[in-house]
Protein backbone atom coordinates (compact mmCIF):
# COMPACT_ATOMS: atom_id res chain seq x y z
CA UNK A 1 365.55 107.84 -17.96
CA UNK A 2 368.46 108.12 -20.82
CA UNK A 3 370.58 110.40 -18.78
CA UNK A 4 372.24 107.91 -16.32
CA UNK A 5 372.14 104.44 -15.95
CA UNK A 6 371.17 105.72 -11.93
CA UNK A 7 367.93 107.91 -12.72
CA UNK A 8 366.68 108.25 -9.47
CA UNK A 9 367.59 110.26 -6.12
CA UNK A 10 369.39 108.56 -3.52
CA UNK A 11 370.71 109.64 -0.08
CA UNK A 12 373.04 107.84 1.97
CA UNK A 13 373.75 109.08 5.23
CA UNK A 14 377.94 110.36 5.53
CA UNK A 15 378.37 107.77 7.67
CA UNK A 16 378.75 105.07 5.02
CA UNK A 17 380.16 107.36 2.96
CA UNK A 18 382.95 107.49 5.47
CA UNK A 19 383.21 103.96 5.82
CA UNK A 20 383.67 103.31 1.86
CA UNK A 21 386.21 105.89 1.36
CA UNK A 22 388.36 104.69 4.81
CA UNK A 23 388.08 100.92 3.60
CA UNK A 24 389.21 102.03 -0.03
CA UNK A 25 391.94 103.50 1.57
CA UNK A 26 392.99 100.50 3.72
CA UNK A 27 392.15 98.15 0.93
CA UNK A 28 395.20 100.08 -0.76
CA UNK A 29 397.76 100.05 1.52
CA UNK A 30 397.29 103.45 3.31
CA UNK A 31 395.69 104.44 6.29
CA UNK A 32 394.28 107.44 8.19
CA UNK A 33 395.65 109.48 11.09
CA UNK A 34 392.51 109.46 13.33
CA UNK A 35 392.53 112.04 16.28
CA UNK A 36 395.58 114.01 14.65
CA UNK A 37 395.12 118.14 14.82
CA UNK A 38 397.27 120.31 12.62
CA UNK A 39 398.45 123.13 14.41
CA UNK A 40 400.41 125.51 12.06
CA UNK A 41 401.62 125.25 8.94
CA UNK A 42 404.39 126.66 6.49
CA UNK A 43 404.88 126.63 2.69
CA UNK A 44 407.73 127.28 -0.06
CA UNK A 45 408.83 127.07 -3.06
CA UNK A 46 409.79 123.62 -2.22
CA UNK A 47 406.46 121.69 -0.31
CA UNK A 48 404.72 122.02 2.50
CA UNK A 49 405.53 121.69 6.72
CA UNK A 50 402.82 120.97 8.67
CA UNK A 51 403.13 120.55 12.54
CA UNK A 52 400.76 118.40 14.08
CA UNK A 53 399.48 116.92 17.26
CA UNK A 54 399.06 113.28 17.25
CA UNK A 55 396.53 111.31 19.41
CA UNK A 56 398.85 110.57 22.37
CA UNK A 57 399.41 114.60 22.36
CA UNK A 58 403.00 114.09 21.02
CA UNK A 59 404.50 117.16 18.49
CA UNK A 60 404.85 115.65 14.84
CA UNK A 61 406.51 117.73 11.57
CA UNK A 62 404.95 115.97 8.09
CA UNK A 63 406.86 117.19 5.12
CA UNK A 64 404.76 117.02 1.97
CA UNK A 65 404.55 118.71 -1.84
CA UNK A 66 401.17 120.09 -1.29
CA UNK A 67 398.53 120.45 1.29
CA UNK A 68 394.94 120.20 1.21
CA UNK A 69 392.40 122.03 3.12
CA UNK A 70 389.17 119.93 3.52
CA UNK A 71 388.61 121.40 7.24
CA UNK A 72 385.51 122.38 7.38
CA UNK A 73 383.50 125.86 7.51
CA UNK A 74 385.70 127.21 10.28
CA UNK A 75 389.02 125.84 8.29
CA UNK A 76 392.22 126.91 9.80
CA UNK A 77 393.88 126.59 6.84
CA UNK A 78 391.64 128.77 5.14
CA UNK A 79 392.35 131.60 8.11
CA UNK A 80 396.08 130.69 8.20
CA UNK A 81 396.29 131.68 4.61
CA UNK A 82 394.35 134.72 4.51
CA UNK A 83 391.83 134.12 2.24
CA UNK A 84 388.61 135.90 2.06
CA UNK A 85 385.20 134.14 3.19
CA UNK A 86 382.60 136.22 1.24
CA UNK A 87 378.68 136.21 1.70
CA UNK A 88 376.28 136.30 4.53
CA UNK A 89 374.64 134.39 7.50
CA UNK A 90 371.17 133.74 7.40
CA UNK A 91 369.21 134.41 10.77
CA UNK A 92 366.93 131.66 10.60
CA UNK A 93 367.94 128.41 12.43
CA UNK A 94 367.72 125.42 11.17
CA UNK A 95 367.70 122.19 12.60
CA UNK A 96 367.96 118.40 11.15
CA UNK A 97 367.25 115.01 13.03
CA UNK A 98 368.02 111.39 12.12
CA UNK A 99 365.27 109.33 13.17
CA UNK A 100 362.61 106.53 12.32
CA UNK A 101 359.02 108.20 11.39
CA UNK A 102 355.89 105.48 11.54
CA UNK A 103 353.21 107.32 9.58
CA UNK A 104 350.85 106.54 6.79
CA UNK A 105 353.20 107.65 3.49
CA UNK A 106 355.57 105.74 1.56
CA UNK A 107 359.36 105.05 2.08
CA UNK A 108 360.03 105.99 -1.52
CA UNK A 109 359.42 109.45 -1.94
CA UNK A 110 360.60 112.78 -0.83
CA UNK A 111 358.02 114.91 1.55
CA UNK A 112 358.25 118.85 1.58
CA UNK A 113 355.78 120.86 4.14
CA UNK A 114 355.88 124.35 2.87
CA UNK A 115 354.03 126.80 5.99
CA UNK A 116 353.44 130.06 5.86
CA UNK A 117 356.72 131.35 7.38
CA UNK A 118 358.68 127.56 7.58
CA UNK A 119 359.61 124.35 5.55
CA UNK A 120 359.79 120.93 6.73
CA UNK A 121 361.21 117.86 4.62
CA UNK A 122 361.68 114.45 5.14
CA UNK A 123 364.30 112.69 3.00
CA UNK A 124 364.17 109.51 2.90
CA UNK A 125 367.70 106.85 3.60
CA UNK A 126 369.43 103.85 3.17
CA UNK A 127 368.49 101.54 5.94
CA UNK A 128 365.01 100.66 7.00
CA UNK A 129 361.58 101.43 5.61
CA UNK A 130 361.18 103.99 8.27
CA UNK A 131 364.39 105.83 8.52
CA UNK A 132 364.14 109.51 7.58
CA UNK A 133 366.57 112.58 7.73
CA UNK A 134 364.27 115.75 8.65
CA UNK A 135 365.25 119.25 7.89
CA UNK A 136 363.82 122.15 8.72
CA UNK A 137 363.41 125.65 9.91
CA UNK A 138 362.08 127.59 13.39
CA UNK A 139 360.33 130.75 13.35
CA UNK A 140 362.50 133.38 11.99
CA UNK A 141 361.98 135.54 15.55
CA UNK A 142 363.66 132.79 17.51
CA UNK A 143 366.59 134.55 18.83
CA UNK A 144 368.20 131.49 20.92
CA UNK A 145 371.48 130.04 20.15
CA UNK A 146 371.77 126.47 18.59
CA UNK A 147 373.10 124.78 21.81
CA UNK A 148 370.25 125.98 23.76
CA UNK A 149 367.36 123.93 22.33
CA UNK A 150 366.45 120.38 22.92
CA UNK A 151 365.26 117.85 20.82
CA UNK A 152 361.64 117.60 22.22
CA UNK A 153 361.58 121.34 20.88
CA UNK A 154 362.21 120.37 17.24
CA UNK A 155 359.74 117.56 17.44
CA UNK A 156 357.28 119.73 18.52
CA UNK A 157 357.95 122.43 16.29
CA UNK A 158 358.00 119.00 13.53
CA UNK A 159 354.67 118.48 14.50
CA UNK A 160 353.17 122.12 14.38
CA UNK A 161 354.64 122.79 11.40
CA UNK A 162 353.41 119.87 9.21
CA UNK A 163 350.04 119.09 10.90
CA UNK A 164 350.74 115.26 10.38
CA UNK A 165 349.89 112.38 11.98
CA UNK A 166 353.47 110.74 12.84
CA UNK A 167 355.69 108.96 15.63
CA UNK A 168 359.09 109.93 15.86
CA UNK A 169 361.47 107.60 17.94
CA UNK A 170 364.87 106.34 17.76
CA UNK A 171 366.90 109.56 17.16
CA UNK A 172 370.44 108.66 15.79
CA UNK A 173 370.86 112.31 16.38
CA UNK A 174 370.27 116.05 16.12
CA UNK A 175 371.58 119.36 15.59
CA UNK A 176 370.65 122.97 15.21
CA UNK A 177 372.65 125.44 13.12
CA UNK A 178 372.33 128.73 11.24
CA UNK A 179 372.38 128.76 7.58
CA UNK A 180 375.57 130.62 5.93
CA UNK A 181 376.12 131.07 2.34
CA UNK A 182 380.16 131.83 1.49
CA UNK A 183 382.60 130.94 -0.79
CA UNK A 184 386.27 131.75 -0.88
CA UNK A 185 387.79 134.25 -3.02
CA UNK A 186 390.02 131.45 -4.44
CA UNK A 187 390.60 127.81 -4.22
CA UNK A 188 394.33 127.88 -4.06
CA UNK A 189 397.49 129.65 -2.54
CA UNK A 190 400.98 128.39 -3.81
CA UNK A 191 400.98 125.07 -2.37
CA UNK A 192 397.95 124.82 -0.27
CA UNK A 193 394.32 124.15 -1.71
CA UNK A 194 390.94 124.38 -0.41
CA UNK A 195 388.01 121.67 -0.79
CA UNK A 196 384.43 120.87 0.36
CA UNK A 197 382.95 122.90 3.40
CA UNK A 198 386.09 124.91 3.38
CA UNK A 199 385.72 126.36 0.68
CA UNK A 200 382.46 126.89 0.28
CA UNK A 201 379.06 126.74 2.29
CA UNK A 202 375.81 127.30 1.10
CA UNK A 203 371.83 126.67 2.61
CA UNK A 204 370.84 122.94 2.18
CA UNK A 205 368.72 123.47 -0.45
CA UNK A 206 369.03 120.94 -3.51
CA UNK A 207 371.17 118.52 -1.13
CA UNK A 208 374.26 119.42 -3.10
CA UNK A 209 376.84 120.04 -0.07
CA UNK A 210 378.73 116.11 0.01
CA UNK A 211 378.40 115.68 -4.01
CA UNK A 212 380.12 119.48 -4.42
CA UNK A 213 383.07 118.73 -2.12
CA UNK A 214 383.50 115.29 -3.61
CA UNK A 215 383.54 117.18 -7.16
CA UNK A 216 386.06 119.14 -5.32
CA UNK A 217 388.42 116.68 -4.64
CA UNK A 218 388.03 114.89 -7.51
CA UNK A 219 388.78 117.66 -9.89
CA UNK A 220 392.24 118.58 -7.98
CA UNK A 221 392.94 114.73 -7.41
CA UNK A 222 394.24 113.93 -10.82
CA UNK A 223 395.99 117.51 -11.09
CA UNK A 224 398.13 116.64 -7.91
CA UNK A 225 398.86 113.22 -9.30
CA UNK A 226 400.18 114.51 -12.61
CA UNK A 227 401.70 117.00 -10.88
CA UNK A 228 403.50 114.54 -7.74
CA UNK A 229 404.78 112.22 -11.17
CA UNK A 230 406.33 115.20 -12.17
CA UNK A 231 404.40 114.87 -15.55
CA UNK A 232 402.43 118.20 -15.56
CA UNK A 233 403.80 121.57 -14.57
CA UNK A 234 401.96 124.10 -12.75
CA UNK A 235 399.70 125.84 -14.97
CA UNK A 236 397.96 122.68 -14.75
CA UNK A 237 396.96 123.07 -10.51
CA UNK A 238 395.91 126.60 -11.71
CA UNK A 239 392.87 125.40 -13.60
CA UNK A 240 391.44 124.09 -10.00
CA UNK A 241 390.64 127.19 -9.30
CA UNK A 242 389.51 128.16 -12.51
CA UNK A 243 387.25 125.72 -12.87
CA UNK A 244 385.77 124.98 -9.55
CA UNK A 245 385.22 128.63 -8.08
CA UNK A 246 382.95 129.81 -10.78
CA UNK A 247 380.59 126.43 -9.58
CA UNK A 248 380.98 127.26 -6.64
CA UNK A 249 379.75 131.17 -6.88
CA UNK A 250 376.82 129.43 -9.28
CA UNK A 251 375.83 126.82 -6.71
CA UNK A 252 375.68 129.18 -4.05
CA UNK A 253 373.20 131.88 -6.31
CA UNK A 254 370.96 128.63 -7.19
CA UNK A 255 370.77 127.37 -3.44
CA UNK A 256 370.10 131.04 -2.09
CA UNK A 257 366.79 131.35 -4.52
CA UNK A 258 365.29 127.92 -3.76
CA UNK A 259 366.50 129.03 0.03
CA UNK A 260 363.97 132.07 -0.14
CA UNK A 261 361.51 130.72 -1.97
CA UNK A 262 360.92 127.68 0.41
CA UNK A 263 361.95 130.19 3.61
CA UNK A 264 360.62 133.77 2.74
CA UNK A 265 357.94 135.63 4.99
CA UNK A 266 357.16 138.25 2.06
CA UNK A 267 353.10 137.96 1.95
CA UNK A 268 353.75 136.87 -2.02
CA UNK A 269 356.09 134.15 -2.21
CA UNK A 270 354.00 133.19 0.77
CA UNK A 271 351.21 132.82 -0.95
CA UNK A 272 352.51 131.03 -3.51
CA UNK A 273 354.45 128.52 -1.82
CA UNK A 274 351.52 127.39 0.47
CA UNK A 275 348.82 127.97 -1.87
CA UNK A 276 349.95 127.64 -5.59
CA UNK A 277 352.43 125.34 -5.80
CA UNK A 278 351.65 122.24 -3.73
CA UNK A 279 348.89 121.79 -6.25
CA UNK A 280 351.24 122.08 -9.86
CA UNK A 281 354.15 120.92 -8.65
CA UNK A 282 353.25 117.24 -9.03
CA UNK A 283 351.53 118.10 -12.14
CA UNK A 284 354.56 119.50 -13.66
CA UNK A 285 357.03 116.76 -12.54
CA UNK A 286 355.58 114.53 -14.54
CA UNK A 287 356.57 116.23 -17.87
CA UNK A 288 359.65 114.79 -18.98
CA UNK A 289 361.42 118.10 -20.02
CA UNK A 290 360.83 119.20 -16.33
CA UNK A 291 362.33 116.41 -15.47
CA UNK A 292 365.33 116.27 -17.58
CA UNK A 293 366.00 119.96 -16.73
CA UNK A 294 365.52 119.08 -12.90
CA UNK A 295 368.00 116.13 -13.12
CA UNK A 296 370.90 117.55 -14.16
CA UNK A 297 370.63 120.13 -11.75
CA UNK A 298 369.99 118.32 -8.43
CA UNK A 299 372.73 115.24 -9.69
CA UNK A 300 375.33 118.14 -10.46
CA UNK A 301 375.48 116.27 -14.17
CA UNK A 302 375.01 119.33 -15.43
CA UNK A 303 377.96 121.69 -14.79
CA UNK A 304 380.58 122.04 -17.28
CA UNK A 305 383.95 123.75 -17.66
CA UNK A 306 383.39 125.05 -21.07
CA UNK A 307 385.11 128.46 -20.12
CA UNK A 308 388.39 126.26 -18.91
CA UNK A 309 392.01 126.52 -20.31
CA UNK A 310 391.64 122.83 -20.64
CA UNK A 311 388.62 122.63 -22.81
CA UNK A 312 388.87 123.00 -26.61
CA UNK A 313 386.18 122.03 -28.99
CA UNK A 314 387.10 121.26 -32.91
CA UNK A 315 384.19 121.06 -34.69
CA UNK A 316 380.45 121.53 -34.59
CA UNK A 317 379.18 119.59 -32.02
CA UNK A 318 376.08 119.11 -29.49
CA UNK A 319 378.38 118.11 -27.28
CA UNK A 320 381.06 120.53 -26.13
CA UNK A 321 384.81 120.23 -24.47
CA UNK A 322 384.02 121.04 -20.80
CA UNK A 323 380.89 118.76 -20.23
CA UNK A 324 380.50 115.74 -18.99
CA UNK A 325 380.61 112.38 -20.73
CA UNK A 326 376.94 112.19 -21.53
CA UNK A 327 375.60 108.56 -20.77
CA UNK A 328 374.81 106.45 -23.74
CA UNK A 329 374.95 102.49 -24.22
CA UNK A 330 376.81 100.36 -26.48
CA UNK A 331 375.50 97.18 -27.68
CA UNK A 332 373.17 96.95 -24.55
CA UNK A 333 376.36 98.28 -22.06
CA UNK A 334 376.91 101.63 -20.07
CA UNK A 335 379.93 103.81 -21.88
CA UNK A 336 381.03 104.08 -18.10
CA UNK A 337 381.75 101.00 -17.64
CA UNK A 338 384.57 101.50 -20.02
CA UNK A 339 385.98 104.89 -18.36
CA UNK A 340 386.26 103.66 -14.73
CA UNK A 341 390.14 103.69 -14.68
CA UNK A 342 391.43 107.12 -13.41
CA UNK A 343 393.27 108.00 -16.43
CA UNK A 344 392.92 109.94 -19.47
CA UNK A 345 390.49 107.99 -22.02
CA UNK A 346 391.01 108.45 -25.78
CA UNK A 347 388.00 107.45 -27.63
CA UNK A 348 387.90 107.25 -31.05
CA UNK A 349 384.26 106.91 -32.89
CA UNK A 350 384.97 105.90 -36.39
CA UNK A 351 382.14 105.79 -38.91
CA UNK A 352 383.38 103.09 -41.87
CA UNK A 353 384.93 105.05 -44.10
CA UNK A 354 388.56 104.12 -44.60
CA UNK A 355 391.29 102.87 -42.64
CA UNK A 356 392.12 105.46 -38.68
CA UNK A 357 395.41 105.59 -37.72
CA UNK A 358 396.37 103.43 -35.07
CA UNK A 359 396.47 106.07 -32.39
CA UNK A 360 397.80 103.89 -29.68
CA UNK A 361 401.13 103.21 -31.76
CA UNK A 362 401.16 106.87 -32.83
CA UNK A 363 400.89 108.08 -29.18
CA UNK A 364 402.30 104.85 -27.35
CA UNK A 365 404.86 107.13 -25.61
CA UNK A 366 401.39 108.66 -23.77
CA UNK A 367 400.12 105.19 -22.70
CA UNK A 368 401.10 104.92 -18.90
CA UNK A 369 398.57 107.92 -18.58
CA UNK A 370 395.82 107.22 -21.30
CA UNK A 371 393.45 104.14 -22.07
CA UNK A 372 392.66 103.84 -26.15
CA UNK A 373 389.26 102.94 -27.26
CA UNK A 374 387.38 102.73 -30.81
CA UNK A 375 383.93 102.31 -31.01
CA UNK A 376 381.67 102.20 -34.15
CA UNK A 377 379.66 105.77 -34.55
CA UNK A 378 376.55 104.36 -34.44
CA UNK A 379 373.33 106.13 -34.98
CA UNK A 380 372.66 106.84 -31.33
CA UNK A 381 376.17 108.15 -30.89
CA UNK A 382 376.11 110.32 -33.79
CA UNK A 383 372.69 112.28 -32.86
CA UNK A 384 374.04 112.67 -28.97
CA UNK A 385 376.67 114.56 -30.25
CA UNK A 386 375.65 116.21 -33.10
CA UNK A 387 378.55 114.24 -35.52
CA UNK A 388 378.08 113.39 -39.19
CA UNK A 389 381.41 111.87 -39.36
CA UNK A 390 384.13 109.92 -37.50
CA UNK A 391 385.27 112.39 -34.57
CA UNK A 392 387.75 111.38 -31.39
CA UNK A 393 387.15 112.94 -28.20
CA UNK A 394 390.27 113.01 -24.65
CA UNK A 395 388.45 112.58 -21.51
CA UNK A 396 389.89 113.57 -18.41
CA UNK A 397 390.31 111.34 -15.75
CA UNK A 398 387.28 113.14 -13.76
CA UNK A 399 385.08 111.79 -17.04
CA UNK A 400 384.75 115.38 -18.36
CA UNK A 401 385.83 116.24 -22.10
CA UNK A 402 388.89 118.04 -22.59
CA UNK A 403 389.15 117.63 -26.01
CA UNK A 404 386.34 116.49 -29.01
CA UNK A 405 387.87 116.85 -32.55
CA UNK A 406 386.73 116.21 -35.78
CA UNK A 407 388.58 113.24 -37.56
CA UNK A 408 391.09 111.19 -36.35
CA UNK A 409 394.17 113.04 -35.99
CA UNK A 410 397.27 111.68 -34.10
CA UNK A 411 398.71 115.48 -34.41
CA UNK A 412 395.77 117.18 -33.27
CA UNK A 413 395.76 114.96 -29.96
CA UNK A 414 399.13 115.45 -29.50
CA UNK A 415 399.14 118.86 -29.62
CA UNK A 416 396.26 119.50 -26.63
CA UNK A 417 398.13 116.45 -24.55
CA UNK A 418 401.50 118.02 -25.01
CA UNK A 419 399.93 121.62 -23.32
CA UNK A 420 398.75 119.22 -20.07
CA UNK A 421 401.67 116.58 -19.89
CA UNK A 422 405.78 117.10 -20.08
């Protein structure tokens, strides 16, 4: 509670994910070319040709600026440009199964069965009281491949594992994989960038996979855009990599640890998992400093690109250039609901004393890329952010701060904008 106006953990299966993004799409005049396989591509100075085969089988060249790699772990455009996939494969298999569960617990929490040498957990989704997405582990001595077990094996190995009374019908569907934990040595290569899955894998651990790649392509979204306007130069792509490579090396570090301490055989963590911390784990997730160090983590609030090129902090403050908005009301409404336009946002919160300058005339030839706001600094404000005095603060169009300032300088503004824009 007083983090995000959403303080609660959700999962929606990709599915509908899929089906918001492709009708967002649609809804603005663009579509999607289903069943289409690239087959090489080749990149200068210039842009981008990309030779593809369409659904009918036909040959197609598409001439573009820039080209995005979000192809998955096995990415060909990832191999085609020679990038390095470093990190290892874990040997345990893993499997995961949609399905409807009919058992005595409720809808609305999430289940973990820690065994001595396996984990079993049962999110549950959007959908139906009784629709759960189970993940879990076999024995790490099972040397089969993933294609060459069925589902009545999981169930059964479900049902070992947990000791729980349950009935599991109405699979959606199932698979069975090995765990790998890589990232690539960089996110870009002149014209050709690298998001999601192909960029990075990790164990499943912390469900942070979808919201990662989505952070992904949202950071290099509004770079390309600036950049396709021809109102950024190229410095600016640069900081994609700068930013979201050191996440990903962090993500895959945190997701390996809670991997082998829910996974490991060794007779201690063992021990502890099955016999220690079942019994404080509830305990300590009801202290609210657990909790608001857990949220941040799991909801990927949390990281920040205070080390970025594009981050600069004037002043003493709380709150740094690099982190996220933090979430705060004004007179009873969510400061989001203000920054939902993908543009810059410059926010100016004045405290009284004396007359700001009007920054939208000082900096009107900026307004096709930034949306002005004023608020009052009031108390709540000024203790979030550690400010004694009227301070402005440029947020990028991904909601993180690039710039927070003391005063209300016109110059000052101008001067970090000029180093992102022509």
């Amino acid at each position: 509670e007083g983090m995000s106006p959403y303080p609660f953990l959700l999962i929606v299966e990709q599915g509908k994910h899929e089906k918001l993004l492709y009708d967002f799409i649609k809804s603005n005049g663009r579509d999607v070319l289903w069943n289409t396989e690239l087959e090489s591509f080749t990149q200068d100075e210039m842009g981008v040709k990309a030779n593809v085969k369409n659904k009918n089988g036909a040959a197609e060249t598409i001439e573009a600026k820039f080209l995005v790699g979000c192809d998955g772990a096995k990415s060909p455009v990832r191999h085609t440009l020679g990038m390095r996939f470093e990190g290892s494969t874990f040997e345990r298999l893993f499997y995961v199964a949609d399905t409807q569960v009919d058992w005595k617990f409720s809808h609305h929490s999430l289940y973990v069965c820690l065994a001595q040498n396996s984990i079993t957990a049962f999110f549950p989704m959007t959908g139906g009281e009784n629709h759960y997405r189970i993940v879990g582990t076999f024995p790490e001595n099972e040397e089969r491949r993933e294609g060459e077990i069925l589902y009545e094996e999981i169930e059964e190995q479900i049902k070992k594992d947990t000791e729980l009374e349950l009935d599991i019908h109405d699979v959606n569907w199932f698979s069975v994989y090995r765990v790998h934990s890589r990232h690539v040595n960089k996110f870009s290569s002149g014209r050709c960038f690298l998001a999601g899955d192909s960029a990075h894998i990790h164990t499943p651990a912390g469900a942070q996979g979808m919201n990662t790649g989505i952070q992904d392509g949202y950071n290099l979204a509004w770079k390309l855009a600036l950049a396709l306007r021809g109102k950024s130069n190229e410095k600016l792509l640069e900081t994609y990599n700068e930013e979201r490579l050191p996440n990903a090396k962090r993500l895959l570090q945190t997701t390996d640890r809670v991997f082998d301490f829910g996974a490991s055989d060794e007779w201690f963590v063992s021990f502890f998992r099955t016999r220690v911390f079942p019994y404080i784990a509830n305990f300590v997730l009801h202290f609210d400093a657990v909790k608001r160090f857990i949220f941040p983590l799991v909801s990927q609030i949390g990281i920040n690109y205070r080390k970025s090129s594009l981050s600069e902090t004037d002043g003493n403050f709380s709150v740094k250039a690099g982190d996220r908005m933090p979430y705060f009301q004004i007179e009873g409404e969510s400061i989001y609901n203000e920054l939902h336009e993908p543009k810059f946002h410059l926010i100016t919160f004045f405290d009284g004393s004396g007359s700001p300058p009007d920054l939208s005339k000082e900096l009107a030839d900026y307004s096709s890329f930034i949306r002005f706001h004023d608020f009052p600094l009031y108390p709540h404000i000024a203790e979030i952010f550690g400010a004694k005095e009227s301070f402005t603060v440029i947020l990028r169009p991904d909601n993180y701060i690039g710039l927070i300032s003391s005063g209300v300088s016109a110059e000052r503004i101008r001067n970090y904008l000029d180093r992102i824009f022509f």
